[in-house]
Protein backbone atom coordinates (compact mmCIF):
# COMPACT_ATOMS: atom_id res chain seq x y z
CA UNK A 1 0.00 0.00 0.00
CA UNK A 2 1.54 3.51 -0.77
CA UNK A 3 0.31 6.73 0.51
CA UNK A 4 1.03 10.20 -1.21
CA UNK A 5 0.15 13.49 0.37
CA UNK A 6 1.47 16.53 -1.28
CA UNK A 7 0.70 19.76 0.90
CA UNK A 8 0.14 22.85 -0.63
CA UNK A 9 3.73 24.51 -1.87
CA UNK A 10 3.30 28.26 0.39
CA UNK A 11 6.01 30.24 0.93
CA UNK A 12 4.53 32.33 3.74
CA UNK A 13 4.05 28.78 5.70
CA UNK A 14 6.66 28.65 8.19
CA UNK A 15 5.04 25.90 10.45
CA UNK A 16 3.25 23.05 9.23
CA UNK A 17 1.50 19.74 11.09
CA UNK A 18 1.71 17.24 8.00
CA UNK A 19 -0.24 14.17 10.60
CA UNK A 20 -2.28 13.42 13.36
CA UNK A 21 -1.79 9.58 15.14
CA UNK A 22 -4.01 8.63 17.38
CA UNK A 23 -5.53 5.71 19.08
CA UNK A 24 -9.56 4.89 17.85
CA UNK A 25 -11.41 2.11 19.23
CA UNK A 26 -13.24 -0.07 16.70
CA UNK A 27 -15.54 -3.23 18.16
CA UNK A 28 -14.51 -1.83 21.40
CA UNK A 29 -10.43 -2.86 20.96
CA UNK A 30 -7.99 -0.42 20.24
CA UNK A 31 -6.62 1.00 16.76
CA UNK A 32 -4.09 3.42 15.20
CA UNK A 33 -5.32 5.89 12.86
CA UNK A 34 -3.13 8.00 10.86
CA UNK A 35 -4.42 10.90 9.36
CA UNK A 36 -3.24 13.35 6.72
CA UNK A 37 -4.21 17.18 7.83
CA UNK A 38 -1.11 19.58 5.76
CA UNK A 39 -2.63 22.36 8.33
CA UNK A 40 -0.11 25.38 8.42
CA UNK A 41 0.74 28.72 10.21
CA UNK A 42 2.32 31.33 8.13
CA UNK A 43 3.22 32.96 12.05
CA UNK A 44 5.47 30.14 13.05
CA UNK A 45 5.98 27.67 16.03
CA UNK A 46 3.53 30.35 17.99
CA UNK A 47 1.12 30.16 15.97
CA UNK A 48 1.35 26.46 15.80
CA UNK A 49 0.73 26.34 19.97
CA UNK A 50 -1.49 29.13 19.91
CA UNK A 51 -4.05 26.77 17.97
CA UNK A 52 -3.70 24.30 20.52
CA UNK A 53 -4.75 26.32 23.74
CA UNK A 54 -0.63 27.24 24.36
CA UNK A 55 -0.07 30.78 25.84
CA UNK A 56 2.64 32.51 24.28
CA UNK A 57 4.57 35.97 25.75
């Protein structure tokens, strides 16, 4: 099986989360999911932990 995943080519883009692995539970047992997301910040690493509830000085 081969996956591709070609994210949008933006200059301004100067952080980028190209995946998100987590743990799903199908029939009630545990699976890995991978999923492909190419989600970017054009403000960085800040911006990046902003999104996900970090406070930044």
């Amino acid at each position: 099986m081969t996956w591709t995943f070609r994210p949008a080519a933006d200059p301004a883009i100067r952080a980028m989360v190209m995946a998100e692995f987590y743990r799903h539970a199908v029939d009630g047992l545990p699976v890995w999911k991978l999923r492909a997301l190419g989600q970017g910040w054009a403000d960085g690493l800040g911006g990046l932990a902003r999104a996900h509830g970090v406070q930044i000085d």
